[in-house]
N, C-alpha and C. Protein backbone atom coordinates (compact mmCIF):
# COMPACT_ATOMS: atom_id res chain seq x y z
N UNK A 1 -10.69 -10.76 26.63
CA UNK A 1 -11.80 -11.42 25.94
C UNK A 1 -11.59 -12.93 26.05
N UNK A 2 -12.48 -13.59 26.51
CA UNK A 2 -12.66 -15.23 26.72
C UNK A 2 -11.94 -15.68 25.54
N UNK A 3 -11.64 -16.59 25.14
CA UNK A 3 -11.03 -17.77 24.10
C UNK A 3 -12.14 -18.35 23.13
N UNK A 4 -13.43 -18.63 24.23
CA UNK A 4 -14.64 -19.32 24.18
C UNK A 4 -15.34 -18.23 23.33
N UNK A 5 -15.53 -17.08 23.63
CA UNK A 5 -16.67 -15.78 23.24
C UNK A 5 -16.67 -15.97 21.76
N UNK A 6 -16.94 -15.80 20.63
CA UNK A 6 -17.40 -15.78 19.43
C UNK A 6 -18.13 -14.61 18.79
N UNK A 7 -17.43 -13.24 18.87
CA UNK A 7 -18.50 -12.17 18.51
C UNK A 7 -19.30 -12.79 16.98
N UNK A 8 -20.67 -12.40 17.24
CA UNK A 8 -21.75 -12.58 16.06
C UNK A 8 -21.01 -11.74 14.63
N UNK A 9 -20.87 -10.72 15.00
CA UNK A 9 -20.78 -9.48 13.93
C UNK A 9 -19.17 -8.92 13.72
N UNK A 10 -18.63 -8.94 12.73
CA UNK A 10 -16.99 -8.83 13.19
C UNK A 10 -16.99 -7.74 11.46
N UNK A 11 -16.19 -6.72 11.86
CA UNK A 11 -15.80 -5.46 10.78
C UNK A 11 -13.95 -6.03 10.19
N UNK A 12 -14.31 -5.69 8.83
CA UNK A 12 -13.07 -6.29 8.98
C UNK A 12 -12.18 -4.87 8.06
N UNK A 13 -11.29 -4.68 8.65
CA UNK A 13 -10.74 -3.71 7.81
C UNK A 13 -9.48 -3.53 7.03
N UNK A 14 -9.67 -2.47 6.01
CA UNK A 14 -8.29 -2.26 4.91
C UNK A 14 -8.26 -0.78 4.94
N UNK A 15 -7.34 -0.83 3.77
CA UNK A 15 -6.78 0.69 3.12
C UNK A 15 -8.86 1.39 2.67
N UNK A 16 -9.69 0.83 2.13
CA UNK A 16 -10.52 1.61 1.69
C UNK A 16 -11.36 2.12 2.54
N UNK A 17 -11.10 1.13 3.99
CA UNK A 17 -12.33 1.74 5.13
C UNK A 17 -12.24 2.32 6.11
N UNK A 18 -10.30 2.96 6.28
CA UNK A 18 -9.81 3.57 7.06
C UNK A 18 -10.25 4.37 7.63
N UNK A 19 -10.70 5.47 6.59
CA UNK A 19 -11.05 6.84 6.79
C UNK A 19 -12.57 6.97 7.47
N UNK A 20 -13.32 5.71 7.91
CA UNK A 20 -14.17 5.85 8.51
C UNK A 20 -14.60 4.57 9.64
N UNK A 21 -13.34 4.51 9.98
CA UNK A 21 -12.82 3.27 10.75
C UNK A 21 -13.83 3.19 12.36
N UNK A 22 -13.58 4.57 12.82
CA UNK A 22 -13.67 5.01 14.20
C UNK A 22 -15.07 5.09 14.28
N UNK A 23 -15.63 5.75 13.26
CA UNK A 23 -17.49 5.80 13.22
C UNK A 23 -17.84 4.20 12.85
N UNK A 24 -17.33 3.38 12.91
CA UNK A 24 -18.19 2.02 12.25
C UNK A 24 -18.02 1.49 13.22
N UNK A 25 -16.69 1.32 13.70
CA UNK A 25 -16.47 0.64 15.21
C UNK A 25 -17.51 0.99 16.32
N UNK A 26 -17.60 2.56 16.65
CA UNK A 26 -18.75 2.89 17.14
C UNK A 26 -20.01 2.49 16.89
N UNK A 27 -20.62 2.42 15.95
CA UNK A 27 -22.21 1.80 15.45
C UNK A 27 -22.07 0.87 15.88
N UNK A 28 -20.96 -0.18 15.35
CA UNK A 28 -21.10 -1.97 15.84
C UNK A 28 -21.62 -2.67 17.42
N UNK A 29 -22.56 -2.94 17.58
CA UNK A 29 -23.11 -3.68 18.43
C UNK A 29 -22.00 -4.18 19.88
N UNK A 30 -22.26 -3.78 20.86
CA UNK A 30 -21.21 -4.52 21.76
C UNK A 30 -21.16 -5.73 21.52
N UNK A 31 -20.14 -6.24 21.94
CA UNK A 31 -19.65 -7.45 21.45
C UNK A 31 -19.34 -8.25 20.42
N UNK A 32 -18.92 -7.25 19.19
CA UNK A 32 -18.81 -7.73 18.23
C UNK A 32 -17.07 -7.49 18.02
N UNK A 33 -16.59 -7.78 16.77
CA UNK A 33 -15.35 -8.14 16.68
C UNK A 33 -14.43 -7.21 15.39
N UNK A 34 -13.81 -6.77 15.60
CA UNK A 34 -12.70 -6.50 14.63
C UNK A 34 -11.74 -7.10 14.20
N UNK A 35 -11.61 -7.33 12.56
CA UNK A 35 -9.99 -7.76 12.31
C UNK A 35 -9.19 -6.85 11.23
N UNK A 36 -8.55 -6.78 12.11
CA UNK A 36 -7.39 -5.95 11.98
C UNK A 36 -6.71 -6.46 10.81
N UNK A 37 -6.56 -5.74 9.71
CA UNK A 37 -5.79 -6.03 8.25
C UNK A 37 -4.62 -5.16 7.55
N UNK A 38 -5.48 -4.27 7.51
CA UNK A 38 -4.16 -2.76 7.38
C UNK A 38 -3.12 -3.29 6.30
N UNK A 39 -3.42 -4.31 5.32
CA UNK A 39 -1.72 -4.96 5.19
C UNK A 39 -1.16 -3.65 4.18
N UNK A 40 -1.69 -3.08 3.66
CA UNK A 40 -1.40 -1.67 2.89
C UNK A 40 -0.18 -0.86 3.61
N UNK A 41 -0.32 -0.74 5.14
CA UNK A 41 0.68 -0.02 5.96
C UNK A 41 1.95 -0.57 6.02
N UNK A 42 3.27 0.34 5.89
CA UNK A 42 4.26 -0.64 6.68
C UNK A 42 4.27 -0.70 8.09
N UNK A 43 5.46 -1.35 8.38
CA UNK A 43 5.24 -2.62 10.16
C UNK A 43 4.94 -1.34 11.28
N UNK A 44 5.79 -0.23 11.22
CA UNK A 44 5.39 0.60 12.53
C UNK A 44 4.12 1.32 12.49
N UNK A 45 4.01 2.08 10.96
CA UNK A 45 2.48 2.65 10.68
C UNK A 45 1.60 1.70 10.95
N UNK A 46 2.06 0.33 10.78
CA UNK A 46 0.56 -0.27 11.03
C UNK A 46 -0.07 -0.73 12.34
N UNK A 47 1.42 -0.86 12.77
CA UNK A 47 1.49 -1.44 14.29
C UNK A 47 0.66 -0.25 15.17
N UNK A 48 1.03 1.31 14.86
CA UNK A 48 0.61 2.46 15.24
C UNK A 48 -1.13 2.24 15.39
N UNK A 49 -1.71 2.04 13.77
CA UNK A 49 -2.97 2.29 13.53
C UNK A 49 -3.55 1.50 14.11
N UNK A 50 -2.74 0.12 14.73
CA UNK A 50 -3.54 -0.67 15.44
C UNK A 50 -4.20 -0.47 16.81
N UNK A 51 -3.18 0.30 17.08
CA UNK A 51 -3.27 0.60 18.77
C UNK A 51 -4.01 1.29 18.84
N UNK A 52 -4.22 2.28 17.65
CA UNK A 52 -5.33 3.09 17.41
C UNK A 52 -6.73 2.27 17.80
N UNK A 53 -7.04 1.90 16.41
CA UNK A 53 -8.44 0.82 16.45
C UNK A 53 -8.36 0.19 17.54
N UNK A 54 -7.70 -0.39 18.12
CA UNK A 54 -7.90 -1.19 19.43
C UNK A 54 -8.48 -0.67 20.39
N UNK A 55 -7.54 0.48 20.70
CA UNK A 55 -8.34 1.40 21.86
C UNK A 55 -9.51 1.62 21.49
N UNK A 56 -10.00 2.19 20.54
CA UNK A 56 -11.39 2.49 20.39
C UNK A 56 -12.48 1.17 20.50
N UNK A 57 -11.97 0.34 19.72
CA UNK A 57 -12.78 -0.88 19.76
C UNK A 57 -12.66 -1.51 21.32
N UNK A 58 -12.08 -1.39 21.95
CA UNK A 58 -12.17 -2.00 23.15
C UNK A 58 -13.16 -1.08 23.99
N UNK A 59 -12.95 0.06 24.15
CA UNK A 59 -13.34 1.10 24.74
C UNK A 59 -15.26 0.72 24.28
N UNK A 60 -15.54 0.30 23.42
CA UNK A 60 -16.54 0.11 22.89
C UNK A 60 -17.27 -1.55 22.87
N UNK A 61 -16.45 -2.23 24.15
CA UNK A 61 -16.68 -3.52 23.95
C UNK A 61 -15.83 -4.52 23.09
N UNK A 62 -15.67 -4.39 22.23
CA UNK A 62 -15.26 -5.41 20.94
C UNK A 62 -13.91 -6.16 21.08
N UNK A 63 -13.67 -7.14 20.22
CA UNK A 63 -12.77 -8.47 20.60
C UNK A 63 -12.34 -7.89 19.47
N UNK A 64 -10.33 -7.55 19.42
CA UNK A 64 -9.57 -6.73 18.20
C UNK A 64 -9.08 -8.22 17.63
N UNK A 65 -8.81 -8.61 16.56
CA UNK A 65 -7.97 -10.00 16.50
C UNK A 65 -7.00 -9.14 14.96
N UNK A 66 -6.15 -9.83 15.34
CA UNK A 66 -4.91 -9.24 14.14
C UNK A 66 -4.86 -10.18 12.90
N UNK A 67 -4.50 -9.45 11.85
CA UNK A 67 -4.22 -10.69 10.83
C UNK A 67 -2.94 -10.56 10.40
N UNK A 68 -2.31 -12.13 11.31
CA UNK A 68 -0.83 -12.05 11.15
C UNK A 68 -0.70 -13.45 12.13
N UNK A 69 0.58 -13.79 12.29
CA UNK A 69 1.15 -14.45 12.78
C UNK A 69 0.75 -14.42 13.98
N UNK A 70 0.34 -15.76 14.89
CA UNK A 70 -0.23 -15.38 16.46
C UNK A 70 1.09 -14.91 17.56
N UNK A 71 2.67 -15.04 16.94
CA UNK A 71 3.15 -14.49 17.98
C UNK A 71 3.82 -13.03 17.50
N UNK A 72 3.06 -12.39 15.99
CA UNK A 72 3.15 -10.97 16.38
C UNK A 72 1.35 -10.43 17.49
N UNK A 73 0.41 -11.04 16.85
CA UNK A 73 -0.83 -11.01 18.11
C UNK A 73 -0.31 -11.02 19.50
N UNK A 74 -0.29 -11.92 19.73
CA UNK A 74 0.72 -11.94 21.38
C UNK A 74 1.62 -10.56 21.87
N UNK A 75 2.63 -10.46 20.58
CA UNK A 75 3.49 -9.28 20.86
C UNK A 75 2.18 -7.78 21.06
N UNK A 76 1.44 -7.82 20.52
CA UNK A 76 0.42 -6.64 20.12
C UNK A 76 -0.33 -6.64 20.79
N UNK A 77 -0.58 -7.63 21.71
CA UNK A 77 -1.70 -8.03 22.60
C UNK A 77 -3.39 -7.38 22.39
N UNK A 78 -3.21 -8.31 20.88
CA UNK A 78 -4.54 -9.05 20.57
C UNK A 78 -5.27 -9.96 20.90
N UNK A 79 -6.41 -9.63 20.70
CA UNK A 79 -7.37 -10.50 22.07
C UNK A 79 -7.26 -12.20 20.49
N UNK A 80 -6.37 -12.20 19.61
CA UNK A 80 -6.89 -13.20 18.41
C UNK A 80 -6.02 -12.89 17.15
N UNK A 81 -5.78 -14.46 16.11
CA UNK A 81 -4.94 -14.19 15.33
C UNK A 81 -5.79 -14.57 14.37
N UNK A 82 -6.09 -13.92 13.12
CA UNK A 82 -6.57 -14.44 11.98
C UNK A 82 -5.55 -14.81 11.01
N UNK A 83 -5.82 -15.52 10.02
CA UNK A 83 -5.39 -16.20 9.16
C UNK A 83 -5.25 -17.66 7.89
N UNK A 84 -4.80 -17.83 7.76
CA UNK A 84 -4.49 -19.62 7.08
C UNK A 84 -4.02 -20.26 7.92
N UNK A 85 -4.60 -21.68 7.98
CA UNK A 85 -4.80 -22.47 8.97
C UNK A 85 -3.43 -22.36 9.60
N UNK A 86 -2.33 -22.55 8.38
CA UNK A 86 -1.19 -22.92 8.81
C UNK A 86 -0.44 -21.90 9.97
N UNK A 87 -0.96 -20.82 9.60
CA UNK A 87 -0.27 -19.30 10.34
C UNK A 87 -1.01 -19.68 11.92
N UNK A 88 -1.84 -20.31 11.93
CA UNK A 88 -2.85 -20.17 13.38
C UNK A 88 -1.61 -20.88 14.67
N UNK A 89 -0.57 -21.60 14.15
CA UNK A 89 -0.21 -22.43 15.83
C UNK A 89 0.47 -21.48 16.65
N UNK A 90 1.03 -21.87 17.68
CA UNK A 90 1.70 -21.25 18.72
C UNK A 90 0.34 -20.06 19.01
N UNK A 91 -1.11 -20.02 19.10
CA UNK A 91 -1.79 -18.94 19.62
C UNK A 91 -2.27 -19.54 20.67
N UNK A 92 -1.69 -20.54 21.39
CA UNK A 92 -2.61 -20.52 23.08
C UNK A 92 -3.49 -19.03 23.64
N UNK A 93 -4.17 -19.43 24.21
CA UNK A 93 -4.95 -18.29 24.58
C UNK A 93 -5.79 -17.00 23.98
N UNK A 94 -5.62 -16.95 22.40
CA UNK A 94 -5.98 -16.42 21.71
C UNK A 94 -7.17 -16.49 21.15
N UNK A 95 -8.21 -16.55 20.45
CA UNK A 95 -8.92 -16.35 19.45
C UNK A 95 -8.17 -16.88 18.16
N UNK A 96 -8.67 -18.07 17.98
CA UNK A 96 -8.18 -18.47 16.07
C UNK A 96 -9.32 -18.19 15.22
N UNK A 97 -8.84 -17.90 14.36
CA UNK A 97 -9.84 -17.55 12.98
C UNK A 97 -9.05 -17.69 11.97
N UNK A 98 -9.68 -18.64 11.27
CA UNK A 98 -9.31 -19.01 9.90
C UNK A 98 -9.84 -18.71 9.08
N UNK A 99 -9.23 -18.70 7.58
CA UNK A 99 -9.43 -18.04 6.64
C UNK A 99 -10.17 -19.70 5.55
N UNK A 100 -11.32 -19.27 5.07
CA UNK A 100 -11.57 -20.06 3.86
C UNK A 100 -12.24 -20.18 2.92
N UNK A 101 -12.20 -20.93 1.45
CA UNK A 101 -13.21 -20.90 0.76
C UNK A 101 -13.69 -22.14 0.03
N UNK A 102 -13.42 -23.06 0.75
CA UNK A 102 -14.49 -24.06 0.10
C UNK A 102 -14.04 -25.13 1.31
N UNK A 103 -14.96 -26.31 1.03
CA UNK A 103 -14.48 -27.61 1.75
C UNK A 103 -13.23 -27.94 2.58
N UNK A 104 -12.41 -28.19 1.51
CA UNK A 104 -10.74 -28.56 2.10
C UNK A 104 -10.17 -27.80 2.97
N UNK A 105 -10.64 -25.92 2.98
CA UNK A 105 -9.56 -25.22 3.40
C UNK A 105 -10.77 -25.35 4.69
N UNK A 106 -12.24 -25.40 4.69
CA UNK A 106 -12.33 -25.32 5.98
C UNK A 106 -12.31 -26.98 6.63
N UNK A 107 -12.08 -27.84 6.39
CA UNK A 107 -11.48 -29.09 7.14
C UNK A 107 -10.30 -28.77 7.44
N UNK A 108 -9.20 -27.99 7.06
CA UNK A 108 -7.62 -27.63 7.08
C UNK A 108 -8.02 -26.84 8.98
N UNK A 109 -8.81 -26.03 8.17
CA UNK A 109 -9.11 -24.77 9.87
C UNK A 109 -9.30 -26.00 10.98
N UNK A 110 -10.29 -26.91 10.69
CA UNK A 110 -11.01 -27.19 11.71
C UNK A 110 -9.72 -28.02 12.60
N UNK A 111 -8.85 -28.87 11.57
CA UNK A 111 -7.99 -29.62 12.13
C UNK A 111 -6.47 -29.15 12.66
N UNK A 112 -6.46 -27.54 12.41
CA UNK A 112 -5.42 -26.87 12.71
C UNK A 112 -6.07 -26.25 14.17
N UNK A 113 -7.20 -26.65 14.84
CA UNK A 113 -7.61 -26.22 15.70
C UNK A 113 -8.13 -24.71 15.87
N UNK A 114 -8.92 -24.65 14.87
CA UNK A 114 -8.99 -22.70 14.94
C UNK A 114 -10.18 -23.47 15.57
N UNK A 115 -10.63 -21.92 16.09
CA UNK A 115 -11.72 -21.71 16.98
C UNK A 115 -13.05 -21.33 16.17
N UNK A 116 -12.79 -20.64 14.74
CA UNK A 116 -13.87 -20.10 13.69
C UNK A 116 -13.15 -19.91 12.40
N UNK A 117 -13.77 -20.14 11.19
CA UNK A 117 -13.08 -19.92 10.11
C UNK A 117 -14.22 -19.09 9.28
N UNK A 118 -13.77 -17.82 8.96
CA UNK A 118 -14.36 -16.92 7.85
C UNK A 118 -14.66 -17.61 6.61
N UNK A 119 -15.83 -17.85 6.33
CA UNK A 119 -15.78 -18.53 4.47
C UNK A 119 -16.35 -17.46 3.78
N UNK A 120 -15.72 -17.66 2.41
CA UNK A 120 -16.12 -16.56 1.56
C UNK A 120 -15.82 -16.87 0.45
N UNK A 121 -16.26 -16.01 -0.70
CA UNK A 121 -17.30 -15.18 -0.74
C UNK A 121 -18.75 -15.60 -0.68
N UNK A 122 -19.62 -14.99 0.18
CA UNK A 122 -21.08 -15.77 0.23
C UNK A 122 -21.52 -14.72 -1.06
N UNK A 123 -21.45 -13.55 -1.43
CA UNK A 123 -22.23 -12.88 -2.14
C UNK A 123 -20.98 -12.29 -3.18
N UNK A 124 -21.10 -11.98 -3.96
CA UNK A 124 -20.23 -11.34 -5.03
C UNK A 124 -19.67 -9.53 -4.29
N UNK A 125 -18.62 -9.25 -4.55
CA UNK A 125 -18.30 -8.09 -3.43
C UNK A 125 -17.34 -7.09 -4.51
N UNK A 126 -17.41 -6.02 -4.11
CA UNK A 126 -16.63 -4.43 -4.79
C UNK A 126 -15.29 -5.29 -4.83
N UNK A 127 -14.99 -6.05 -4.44
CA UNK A 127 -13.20 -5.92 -3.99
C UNK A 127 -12.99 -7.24 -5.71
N UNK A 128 -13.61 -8.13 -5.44
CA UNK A 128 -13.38 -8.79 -6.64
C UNK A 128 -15.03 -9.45 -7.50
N UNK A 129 -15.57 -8.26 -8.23
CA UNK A 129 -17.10 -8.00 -8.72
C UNK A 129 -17.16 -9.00 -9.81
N UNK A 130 -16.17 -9.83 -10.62
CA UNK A 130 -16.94 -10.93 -11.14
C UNK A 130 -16.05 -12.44 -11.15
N UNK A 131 -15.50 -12.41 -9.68
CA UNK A 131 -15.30 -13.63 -8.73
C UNK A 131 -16.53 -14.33 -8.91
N UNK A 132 -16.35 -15.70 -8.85
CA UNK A 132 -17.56 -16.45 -8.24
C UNK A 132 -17.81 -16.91 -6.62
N UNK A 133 -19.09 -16.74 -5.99
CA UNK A 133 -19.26 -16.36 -5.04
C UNK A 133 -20.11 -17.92 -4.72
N UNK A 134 -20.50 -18.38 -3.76
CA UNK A 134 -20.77 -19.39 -2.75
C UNK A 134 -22.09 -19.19 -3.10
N UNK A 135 -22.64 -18.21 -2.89
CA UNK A 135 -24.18 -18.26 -2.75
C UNK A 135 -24.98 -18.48 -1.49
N UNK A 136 -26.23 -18.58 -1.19
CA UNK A 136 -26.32 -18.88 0.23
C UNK A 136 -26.23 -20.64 0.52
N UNK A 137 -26.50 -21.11 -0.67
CA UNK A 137 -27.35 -22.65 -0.45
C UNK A 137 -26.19 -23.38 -0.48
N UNK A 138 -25.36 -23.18 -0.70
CA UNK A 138 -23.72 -23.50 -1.16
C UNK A 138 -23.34 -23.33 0.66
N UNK A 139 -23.01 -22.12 0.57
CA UNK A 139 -22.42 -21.80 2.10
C UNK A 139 -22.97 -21.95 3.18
N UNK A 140 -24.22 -22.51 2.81
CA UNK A 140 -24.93 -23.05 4.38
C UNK A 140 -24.51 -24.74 4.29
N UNK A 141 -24.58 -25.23 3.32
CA UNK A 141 -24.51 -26.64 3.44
C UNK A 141 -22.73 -26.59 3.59
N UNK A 142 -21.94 -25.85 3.10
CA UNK A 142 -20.47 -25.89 3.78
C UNK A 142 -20.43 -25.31 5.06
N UNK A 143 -21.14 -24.61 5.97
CA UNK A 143 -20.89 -24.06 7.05
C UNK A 143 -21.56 -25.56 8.22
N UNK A 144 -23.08 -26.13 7.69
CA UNK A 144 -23.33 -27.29 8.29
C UNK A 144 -22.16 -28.39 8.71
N UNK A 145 -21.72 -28.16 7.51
CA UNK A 145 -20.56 -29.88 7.60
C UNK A 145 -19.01 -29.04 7.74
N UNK A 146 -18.89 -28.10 8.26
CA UNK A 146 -17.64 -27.66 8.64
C UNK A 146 -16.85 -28.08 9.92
N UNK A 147 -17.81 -28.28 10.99
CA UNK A 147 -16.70 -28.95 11.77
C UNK A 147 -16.37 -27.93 13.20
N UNK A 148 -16.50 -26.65 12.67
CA UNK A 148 -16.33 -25.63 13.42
C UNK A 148 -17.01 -24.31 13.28
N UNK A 149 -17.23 -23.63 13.99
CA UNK A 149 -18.32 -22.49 13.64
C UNK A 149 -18.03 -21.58 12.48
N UNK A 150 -18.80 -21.13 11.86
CA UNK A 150 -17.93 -20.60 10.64
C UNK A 150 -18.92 -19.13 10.59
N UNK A 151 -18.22 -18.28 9.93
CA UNK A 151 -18.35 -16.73 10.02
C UNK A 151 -18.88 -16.28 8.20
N UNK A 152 -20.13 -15.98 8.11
CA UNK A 152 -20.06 -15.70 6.66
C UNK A 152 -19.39 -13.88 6.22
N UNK A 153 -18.73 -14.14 5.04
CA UNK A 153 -17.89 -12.90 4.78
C UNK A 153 -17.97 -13.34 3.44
N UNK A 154 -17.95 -11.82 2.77
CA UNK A 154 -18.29 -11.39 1.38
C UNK A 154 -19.47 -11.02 0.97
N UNK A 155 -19.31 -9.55 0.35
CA UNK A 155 -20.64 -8.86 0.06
C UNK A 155 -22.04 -9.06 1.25
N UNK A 156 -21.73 -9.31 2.27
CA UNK A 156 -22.31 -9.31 3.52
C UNK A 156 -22.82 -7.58 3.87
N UNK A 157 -24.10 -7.72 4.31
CA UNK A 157 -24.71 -6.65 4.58
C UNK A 157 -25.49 -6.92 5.97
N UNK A 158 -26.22 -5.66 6.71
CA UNK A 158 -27.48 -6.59 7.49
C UNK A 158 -28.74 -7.15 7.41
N UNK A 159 -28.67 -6.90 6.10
CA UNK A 159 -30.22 -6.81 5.27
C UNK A 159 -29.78 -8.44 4.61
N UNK A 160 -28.84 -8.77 4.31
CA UNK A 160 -27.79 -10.12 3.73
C UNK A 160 -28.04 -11.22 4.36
N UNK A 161 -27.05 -10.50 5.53
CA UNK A 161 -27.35 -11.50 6.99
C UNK A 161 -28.50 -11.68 7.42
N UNK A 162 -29.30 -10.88 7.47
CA UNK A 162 -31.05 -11.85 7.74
C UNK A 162 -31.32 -12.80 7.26
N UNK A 163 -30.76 -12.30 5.78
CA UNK A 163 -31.58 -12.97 4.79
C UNK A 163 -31.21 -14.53 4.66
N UNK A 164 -29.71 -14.62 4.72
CA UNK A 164 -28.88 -15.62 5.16
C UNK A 164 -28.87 -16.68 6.48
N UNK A 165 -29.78 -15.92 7.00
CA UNK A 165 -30.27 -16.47 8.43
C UNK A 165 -28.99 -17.43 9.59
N UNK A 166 -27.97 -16.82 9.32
CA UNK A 166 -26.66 -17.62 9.98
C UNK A 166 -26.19 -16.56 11.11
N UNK A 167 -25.97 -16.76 11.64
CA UNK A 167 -25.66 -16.43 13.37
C UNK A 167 -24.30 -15.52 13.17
N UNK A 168 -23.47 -15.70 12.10
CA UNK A 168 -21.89 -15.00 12.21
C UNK A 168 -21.72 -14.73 10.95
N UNK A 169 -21.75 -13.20 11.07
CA UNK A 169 -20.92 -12.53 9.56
C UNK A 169 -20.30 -11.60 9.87
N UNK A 170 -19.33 -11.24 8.34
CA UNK A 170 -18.72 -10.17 8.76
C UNK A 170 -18.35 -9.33 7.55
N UNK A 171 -18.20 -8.06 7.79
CA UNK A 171 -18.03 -6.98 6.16
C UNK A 171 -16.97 -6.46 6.23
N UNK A 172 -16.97 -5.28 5.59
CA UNK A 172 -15.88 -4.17 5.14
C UNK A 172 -16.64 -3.14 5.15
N UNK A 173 -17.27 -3.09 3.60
CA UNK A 173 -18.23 -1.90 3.29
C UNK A 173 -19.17 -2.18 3.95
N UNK A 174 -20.12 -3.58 4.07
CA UNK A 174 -21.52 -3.34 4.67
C UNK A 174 -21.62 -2.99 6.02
N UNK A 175 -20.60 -2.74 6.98
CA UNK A 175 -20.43 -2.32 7.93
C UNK A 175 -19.38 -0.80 8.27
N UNK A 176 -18.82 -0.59 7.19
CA UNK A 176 -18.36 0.78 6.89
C UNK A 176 -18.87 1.87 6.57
């Protein structure tokens, strides 16, 4: 997968969306993206389940990116390393994706050289239901002045993402 490519639509997964991992990957649109999370597993189970999802997601088009350190990515040969800005160096050739939620952390991404940074939460979400969330009018005017392309995540749906009218999101459940 190019360095350059940017899937639109990216699944992101855990312990709750396992069990229907393989059917979502399938639905997802070619060219869209997985990140790999699993942190629930230990190092070989997870390393295992990866190779799992990978194959399938590749087999199906899609760009796998890990969330971890870019030279266990490298070791795993992930097409990409997600994370905090700081975790992103040593990924030549990879896919960066950063992790963020407001201003600072995405100026941190942009200047640690990631390639895209996830912001979140745009919508209030199952995982933490009375977090405060970005909103759209919030996260468009931080995704404008970000610096780098940015990926909306949290309580993201496709009915969301229309509505949101931004080019890059990504779920759990709304894509599970």
């Amino acid at each position: 997968m190019p360095r350059q490519f940017l899937p639109r639509i990216w699944l992101m997964t855990d312990a709750r969306n396992d069990a229907v991992l393989e059917r979502a990957i399938t639905r997802l649109p070619r060219g869209s993206g997985v990140v790999f999370r699993h942190y629930h597993l230990a190092e070989e189970a997870r390393r295992q389940r990866f190779s799992e999802i990978s194959a399938i997601a590749r087999a199906h088009g899609h760009a796998v990116v890990l969330s971890g350190p870019a030279s266990l990515a490298v070791r795993w040969k992930a097409d990409g390393t997600y994370g905090t800005p700081d975790m992103l160096g040593g990924s030549d050739g990879l896919l960066t994706l950063a992790t963020a939620h407001n201003r600072s952390e995405l100026r941190a991404a942009a200047r640690a050289g990631a390639d895209a940074a996830f912001l979140s939460p745009v919508f209030s979400t199952r995982s933490h239901p009375n977090g405060t969330s970005l909103g759209p009018a919030r996260f468009r005017l931080l995704a404008r002045h970000a610096g780098l392309p940015v990926i909306a995540l949290g309580g993201m749906t496709r009915m969301r993402a229309r509505l949101l009218g931004h080019p890059h999101w990504a779920a759990i459940d709304g894509l599970s």
